[in-house]
C-alpha atoms as a PDB file:
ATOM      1  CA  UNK A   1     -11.199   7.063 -46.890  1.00  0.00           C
ATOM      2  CA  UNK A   2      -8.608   8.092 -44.589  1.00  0.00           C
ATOM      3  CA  UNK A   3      -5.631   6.202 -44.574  1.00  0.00           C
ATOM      4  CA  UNK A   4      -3.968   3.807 -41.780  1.00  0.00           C
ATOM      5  CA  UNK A   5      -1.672   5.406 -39.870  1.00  0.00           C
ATOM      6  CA  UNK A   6       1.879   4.339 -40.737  1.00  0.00           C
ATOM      7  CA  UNK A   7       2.703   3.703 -37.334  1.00  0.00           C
ATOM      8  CA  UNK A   8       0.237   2.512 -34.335  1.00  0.00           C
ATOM      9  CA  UNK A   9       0.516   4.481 -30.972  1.00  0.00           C
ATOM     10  CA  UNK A  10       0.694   3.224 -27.406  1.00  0.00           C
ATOM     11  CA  UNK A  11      -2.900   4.293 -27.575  1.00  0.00           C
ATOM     12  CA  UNK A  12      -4.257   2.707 -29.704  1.00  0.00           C
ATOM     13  CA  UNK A  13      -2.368  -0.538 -29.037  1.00  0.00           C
ATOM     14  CA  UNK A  14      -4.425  -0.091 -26.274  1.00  0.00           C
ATOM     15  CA  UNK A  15      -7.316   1.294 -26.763  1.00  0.00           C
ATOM     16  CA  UNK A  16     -10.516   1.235 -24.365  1.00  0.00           C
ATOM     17  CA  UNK A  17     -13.324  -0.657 -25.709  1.00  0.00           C
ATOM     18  CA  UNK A  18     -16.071   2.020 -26.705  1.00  0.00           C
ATOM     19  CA  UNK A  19     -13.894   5.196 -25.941  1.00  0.00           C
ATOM     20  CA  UNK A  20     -12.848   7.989 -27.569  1.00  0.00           C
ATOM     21  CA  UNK A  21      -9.321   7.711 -29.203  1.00  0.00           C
ATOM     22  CA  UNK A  22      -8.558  11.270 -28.830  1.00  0.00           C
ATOM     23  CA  UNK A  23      -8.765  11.091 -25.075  1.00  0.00           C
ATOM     24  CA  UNK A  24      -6.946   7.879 -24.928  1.00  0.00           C
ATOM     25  CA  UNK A  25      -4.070   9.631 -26.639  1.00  0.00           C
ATOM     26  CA  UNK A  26      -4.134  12.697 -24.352  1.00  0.00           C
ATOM     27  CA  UNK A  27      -3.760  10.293 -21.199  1.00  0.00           C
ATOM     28  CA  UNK A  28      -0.879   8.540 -23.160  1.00  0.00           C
ATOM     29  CA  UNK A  29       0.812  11.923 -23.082  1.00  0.00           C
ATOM     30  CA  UNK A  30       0.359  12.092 -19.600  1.00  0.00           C
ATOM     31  CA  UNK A  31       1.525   8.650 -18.868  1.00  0.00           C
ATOM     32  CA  UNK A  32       4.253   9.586 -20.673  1.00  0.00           C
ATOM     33  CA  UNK A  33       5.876  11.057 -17.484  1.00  0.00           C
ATOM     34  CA  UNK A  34       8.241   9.113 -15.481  1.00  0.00           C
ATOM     35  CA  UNK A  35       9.722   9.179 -12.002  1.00  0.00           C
ATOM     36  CA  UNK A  36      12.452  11.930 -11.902  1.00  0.00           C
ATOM     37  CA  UNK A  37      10.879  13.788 -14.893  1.00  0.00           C
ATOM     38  CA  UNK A  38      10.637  17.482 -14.499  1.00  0.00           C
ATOM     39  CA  UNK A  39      10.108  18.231 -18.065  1.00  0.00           C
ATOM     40  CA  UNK A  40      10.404  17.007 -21.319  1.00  0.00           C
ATOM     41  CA  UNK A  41      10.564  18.087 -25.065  1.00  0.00           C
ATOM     42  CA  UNK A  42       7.599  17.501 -27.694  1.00  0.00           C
ATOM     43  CA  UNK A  43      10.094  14.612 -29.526  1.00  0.00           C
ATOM     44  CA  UNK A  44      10.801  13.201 -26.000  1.00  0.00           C
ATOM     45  CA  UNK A  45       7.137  12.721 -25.726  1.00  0.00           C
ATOM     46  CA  UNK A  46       6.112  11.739 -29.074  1.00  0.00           C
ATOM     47  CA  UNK A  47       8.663   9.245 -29.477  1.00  0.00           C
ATOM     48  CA  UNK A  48       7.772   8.080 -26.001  1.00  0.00           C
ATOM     49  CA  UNK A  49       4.036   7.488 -26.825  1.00  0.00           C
ATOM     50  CA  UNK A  50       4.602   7.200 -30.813  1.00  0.00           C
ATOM     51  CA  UNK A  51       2.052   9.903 -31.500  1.00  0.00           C
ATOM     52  CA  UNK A  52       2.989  11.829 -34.653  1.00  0.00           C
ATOM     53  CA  UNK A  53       4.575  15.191 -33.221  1.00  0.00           C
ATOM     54  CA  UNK A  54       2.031  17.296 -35.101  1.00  0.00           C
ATOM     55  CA  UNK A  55      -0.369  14.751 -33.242  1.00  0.00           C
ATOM     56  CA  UNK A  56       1.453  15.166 -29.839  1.00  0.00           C
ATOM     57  CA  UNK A  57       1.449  19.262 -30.430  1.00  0.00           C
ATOM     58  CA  UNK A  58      -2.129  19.635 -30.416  1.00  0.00           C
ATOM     59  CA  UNK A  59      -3.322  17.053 -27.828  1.00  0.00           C
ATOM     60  CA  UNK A  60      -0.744  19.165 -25.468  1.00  0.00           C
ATOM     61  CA  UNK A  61      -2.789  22.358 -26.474  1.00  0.00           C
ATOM     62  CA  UNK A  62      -5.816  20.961 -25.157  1.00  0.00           C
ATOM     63  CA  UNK A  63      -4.036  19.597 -22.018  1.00  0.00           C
ATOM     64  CA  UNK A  64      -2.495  22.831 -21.089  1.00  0.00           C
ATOM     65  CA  UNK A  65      -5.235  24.764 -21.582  1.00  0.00           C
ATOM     66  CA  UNK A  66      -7.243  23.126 -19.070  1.00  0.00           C
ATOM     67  CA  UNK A  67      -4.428  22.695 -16.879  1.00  0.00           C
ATOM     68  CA  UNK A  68      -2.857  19.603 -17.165  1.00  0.00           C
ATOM     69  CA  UNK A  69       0.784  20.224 -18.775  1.00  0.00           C
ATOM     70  CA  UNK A  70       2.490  23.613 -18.681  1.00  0.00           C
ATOM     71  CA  UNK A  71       4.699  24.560 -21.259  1.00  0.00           C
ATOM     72  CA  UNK A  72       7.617  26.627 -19.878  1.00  0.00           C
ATOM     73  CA  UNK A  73       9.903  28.665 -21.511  1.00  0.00           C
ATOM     74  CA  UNK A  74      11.993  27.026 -23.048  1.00  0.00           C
ATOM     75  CA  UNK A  75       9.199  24.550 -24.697  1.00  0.00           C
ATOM     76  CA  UNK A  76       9.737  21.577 -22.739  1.00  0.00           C
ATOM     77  CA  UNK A  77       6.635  19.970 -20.950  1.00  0.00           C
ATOM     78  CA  UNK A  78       5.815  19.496 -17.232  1.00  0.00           C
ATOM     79  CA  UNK A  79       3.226  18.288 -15.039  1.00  0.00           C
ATOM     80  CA  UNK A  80       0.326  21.022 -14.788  1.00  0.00           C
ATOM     81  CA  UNK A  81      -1.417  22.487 -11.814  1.00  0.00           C
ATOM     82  CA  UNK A  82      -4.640  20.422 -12.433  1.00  0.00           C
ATOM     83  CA  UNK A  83      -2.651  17.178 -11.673  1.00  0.00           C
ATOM     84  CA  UNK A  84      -1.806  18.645  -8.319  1.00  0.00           C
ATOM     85  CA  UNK A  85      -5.567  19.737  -7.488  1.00  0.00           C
ATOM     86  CA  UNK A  86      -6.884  16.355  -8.158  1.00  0.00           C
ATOM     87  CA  UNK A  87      -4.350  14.422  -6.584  1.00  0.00           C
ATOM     88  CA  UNK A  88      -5.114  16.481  -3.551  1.00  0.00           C
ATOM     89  CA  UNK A  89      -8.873  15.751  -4.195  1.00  0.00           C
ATOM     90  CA  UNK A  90      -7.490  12.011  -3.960  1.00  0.00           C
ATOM     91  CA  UNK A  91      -5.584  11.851  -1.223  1.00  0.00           C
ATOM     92  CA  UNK A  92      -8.594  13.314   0.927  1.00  0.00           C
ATOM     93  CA  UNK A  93     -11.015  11.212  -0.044  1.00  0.00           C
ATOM     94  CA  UNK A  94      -8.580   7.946   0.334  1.00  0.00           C
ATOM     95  CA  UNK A  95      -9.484   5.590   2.862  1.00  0.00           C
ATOM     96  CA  UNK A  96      -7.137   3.543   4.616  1.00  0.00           C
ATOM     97  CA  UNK A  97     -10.093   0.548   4.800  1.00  0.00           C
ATOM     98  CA  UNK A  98      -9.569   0.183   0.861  1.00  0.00           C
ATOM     99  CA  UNK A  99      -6.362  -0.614   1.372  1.00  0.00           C
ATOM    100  CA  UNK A 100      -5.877  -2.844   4.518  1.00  0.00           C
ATOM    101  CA  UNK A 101      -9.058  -4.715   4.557  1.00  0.00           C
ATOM    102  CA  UNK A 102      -8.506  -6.320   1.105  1.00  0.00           C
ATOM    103  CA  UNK A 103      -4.886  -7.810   2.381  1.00  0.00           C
ATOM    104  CA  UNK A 104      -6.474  -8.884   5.823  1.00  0.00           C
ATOM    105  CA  UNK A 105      -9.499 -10.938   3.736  1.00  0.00           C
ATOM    106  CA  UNK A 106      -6.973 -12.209   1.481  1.00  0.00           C
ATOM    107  CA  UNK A 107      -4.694 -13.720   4.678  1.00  0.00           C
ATOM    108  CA  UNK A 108      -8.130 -15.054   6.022  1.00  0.00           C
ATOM    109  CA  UNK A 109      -9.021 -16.530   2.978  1.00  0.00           C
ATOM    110  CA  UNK A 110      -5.018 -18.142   2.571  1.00  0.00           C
ATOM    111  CA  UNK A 111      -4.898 -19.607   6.239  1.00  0.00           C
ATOM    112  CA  UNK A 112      -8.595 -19.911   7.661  1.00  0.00           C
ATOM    113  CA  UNK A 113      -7.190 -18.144  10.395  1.00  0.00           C
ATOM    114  CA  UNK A 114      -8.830 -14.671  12.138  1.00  0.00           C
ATOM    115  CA  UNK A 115      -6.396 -11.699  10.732  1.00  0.00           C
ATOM    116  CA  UNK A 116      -6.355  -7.879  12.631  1.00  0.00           C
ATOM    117  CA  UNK A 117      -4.468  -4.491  12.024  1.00  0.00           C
ATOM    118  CA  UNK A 118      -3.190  -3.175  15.058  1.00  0.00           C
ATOM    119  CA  UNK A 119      -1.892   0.409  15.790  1.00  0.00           C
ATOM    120  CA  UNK A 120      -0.167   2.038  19.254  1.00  0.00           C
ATOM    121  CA  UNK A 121      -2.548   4.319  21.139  1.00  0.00           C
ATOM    122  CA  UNK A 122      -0.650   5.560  24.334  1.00  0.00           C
ATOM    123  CA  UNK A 123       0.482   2.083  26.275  1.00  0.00           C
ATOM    124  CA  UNK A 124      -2.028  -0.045  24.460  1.00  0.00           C
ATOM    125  CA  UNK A 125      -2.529  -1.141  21.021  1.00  0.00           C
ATOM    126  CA  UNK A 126      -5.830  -0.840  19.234  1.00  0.00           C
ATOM    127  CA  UNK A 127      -7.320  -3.227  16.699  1.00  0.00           C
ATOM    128  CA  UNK A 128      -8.274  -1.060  14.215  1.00  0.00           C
ATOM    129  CA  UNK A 129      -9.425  -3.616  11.606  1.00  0.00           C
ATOM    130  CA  UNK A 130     -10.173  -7.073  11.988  1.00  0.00           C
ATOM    131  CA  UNK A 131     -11.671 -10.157   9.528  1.00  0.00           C
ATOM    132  CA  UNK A 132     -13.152 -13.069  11.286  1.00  0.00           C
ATOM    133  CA  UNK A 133     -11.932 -17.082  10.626  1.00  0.00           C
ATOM    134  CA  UNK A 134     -14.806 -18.447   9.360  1.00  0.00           C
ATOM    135  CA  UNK A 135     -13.959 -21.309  12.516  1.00  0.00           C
ATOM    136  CA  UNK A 136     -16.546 -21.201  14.750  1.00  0.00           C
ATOM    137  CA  UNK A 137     -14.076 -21.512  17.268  1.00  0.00           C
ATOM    138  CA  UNK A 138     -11.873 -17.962  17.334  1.00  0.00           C
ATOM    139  CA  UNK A 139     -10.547 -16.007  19.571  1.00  0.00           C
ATOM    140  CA  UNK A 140     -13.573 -13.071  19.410  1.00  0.00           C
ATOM    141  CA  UNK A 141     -11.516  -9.689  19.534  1.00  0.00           C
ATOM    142  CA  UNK A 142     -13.606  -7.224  17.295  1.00  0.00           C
ATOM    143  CA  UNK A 143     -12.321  -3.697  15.905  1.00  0.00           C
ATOM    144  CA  UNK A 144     -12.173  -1.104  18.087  1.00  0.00           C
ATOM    145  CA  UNK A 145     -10.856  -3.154  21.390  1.00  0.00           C
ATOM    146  CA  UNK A 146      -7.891  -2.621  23.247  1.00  0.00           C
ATOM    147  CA  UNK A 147      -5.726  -4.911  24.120  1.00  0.00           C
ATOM    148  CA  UNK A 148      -1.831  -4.731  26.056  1.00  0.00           C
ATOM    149  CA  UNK A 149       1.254  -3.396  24.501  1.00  0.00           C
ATOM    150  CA  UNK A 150       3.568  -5.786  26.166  1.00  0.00           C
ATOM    151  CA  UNK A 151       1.344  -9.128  25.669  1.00  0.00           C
ATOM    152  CA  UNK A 152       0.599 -10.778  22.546  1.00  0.00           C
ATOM    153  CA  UNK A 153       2.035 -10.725  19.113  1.00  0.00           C
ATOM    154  CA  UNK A 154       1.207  -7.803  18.442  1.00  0.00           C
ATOM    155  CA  UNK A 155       1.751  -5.861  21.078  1.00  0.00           C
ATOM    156  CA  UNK A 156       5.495  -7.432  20.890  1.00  0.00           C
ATOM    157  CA  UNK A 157       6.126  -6.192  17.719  1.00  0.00           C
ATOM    158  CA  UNK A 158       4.789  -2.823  18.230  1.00  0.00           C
ATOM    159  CA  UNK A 159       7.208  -2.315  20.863  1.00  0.00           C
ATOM    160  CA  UNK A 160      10.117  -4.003  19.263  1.00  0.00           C
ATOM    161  CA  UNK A 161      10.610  -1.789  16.901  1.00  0.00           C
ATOM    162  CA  UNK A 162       9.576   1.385  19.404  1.00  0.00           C
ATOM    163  CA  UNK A 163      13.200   3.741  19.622  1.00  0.00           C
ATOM    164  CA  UNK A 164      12.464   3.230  23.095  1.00  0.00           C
ATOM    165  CA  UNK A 165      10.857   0.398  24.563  1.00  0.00           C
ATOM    166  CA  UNK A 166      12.478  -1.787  22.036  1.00  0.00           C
ATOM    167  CA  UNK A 167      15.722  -1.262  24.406  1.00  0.00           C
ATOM    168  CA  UNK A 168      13.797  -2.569  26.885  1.00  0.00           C
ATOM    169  CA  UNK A 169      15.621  -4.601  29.663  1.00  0.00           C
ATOM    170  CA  UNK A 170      16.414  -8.051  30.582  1.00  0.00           C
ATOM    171  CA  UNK A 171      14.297 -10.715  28.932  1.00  0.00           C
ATOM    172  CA  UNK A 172      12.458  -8.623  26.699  1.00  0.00           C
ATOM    173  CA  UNK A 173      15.115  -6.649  25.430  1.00  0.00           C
ATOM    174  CA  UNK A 174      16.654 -10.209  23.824  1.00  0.00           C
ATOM    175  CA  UNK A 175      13.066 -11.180  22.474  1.00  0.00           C
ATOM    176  CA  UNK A 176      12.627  -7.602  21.074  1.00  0.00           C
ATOM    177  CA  UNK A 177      16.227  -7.804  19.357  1.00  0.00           C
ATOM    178  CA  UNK A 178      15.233 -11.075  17.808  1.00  0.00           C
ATOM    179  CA  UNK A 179      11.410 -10.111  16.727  1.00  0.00           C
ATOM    180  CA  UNK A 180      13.449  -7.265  14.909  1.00  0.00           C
ATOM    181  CA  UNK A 181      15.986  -9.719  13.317  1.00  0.00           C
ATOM    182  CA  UNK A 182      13.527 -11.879  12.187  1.00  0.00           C
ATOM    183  CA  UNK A 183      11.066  -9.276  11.126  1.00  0.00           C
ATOM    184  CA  UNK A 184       8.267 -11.235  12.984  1.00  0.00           C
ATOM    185  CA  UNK A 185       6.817 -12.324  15.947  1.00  0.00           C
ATOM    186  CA  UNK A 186       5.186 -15.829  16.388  1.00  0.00           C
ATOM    187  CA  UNK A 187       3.881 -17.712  20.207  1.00  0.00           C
ATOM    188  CA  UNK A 188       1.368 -19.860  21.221  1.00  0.00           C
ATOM    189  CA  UNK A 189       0.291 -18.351  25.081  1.00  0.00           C
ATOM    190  CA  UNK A 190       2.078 -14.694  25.204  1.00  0.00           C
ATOM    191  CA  UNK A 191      -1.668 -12.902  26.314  1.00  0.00           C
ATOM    192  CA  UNK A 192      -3.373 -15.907  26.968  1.00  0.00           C
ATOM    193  CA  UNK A 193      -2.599 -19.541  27.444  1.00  0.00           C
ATOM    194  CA  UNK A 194      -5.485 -20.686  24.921  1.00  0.00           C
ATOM    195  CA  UNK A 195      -4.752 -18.150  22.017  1.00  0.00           C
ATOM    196  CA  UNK A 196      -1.400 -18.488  19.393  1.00  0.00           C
ATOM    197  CA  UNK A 197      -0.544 -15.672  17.065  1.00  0.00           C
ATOM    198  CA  UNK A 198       1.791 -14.559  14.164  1.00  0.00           C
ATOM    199  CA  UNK A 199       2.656 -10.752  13.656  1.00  0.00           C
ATOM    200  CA  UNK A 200       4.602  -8.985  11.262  1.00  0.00           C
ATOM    201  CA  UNK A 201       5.495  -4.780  11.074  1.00  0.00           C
ATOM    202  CA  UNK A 202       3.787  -2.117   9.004  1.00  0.00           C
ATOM    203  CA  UNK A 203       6.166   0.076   7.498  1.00  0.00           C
ATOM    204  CA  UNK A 204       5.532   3.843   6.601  1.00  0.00           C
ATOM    205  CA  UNK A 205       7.501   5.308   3.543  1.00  0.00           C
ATOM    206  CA  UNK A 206      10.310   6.503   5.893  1.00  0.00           C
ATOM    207  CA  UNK A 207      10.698   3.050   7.334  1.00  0.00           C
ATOM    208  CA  UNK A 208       9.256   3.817  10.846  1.00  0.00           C
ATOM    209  CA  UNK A 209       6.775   0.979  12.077  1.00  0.00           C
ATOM    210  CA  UNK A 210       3.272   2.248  11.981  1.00  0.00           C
ATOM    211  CA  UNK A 211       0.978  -1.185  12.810  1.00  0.00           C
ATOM    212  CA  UNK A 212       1.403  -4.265  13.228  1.00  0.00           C
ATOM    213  CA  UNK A 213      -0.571  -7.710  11.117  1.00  0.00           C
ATOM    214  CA  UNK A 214      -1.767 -10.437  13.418  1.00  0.00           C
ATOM    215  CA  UNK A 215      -3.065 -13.511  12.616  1.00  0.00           C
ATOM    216  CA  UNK A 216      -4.414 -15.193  15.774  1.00  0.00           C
ATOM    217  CA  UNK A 217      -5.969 -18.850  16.416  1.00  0.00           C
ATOM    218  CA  UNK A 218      -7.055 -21.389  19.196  1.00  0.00           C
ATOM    219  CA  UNK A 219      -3.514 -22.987  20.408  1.00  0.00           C
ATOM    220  CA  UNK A 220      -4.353 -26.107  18.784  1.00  0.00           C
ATOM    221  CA  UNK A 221      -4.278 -24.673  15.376  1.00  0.00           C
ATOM    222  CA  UNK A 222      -1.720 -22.971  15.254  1.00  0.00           C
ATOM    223  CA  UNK A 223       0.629 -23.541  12.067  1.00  0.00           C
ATOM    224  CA  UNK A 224       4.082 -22.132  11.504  1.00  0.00           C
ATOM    225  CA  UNK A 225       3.374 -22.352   8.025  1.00  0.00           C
ATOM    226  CA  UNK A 226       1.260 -19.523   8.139  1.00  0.00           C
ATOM    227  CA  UNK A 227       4.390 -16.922   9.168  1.00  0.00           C
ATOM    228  CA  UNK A 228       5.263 -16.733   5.404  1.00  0.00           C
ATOM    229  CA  UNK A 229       1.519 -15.414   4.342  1.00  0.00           C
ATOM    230  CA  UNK A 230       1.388 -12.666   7.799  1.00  0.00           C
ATOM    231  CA  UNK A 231       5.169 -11.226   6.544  1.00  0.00           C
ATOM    232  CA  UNK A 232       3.867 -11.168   2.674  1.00  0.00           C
ATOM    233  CA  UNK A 233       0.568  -8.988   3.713  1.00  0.00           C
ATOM    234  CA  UNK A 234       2.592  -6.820   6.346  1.00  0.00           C
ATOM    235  CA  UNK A 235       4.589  -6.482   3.073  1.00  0.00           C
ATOM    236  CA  UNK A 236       1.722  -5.387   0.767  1.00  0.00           C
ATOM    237  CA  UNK A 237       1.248  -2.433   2.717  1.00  0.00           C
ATOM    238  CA  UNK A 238       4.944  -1.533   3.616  1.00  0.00           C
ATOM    239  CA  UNK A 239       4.960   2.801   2.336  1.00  0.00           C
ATOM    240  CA  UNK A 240       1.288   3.183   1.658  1.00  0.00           C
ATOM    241  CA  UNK A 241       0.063   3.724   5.316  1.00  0.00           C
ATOM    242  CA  UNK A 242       1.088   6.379   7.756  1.00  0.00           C
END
């Protein structure tokens, strides 16, 4: 009978139920990689995943060879080729419905309230996602309508934090300045007289505003309360969108 390892790896600490332990430990090597990591030795890795190095040594053979690590020249470890491909194969087939429809059904489901995703297209904004209140009384904008830049929450914030119009003149210049100080946007009546809204900025990964979150109800509902859940799911999807 073979005997117990001495020591127990991050894999098998973790281990999936009904897998194989061999891959398990691969993917630990792999994991193994950190932000700002261009390479790294066979003991930086085995001490990293607490694989034996003999362990570690041959698991890498099996990753290079099909492309996952390279070794270079002076023996260290990097990132292989086949990371690259798939990642690529990723990033093609990503949708940006996976990721902005979950936060918008979560800020429905928090506040009871109707929730949208709006993006600039020319001098109007469209809503390029929207989830419903389940109130049978809502404001009935669906995905795929377009609506003004300079009215409504949305619209506001769109073009507060526009290089350009954001300098706008006179009144709006003031309300833009303070929409971007407060990193919101909140009225009952800016489109229409019946409707109140709360909207918050979508940030790319170079910090340039790429859509704006609305939540929008009948006047009468409206609750400043709800400003705290819009800004948390603008939040959620602050670098991940484009």
């Amino acid at each position: 009978m073979p005997r117990k390892p001495a020591r127990e790896s991050i894999a098998d600490a973790d281990a999936a139920h009904g897998g194989v332990a061999a891959v398990d430990r691969a993917l630990s090597l792999l994991a193994a990689f950190r932000a700002g990591d261009a390479a790294l030795a066979l003991a930086d890795l085995a001490q990293r995943t607490r694989l034996y190095k003999s362990t570690a040594l041959r698991l890498l053979a099996s990753l290079e060879h099909a492309g996952w690590v390279q070794r270079l020249a002076d023996g260290r470890y990097a990132i292989g080729r086949e990371v690259v491909r798939v990642h690529a194969i990723y990033t093609a087939s990503f949708s940006l419905d996976r990721l902005v429809l979950p936060v918008l059904q979560e800020l429905v489901h928090a506040t009871r309230e109707s929730a949208a995703y709006h993006v600039r297209r020319g001098d109007a904004r469209l809503c390029l996602y929207r989830v419903d209140s389940p109130h049978p009384v809502r404001d009935h904008i669906r995905a795929g309508d377009l609506l003004p830049l300079d009215k409504g929450t949305g619209g506001r914030v769109l073009c507060a934090f526009d290089p350009v119009q954001g300098k706008a003149a006179g009144r709006d210049r003031r309300l833009y300045a303070r929409i971007r100080a407060d990193g919101f946007y909140a009225a009952v009546g800016d489109r229409l007289a019946e409707l109140a809204g709360i909207s918050a900025p979508v940030l790319n990964a170079k910090g340039t505003v790429v859509a704006a979150i609305t939540l929008s109800c009948p006047a009468h509902r409206y609750d400043e309360r709800h400003i705290g859940a819009v800004v948390q799911a603008a939040r959620e999807l602050n670098g991940q969108v484009d």
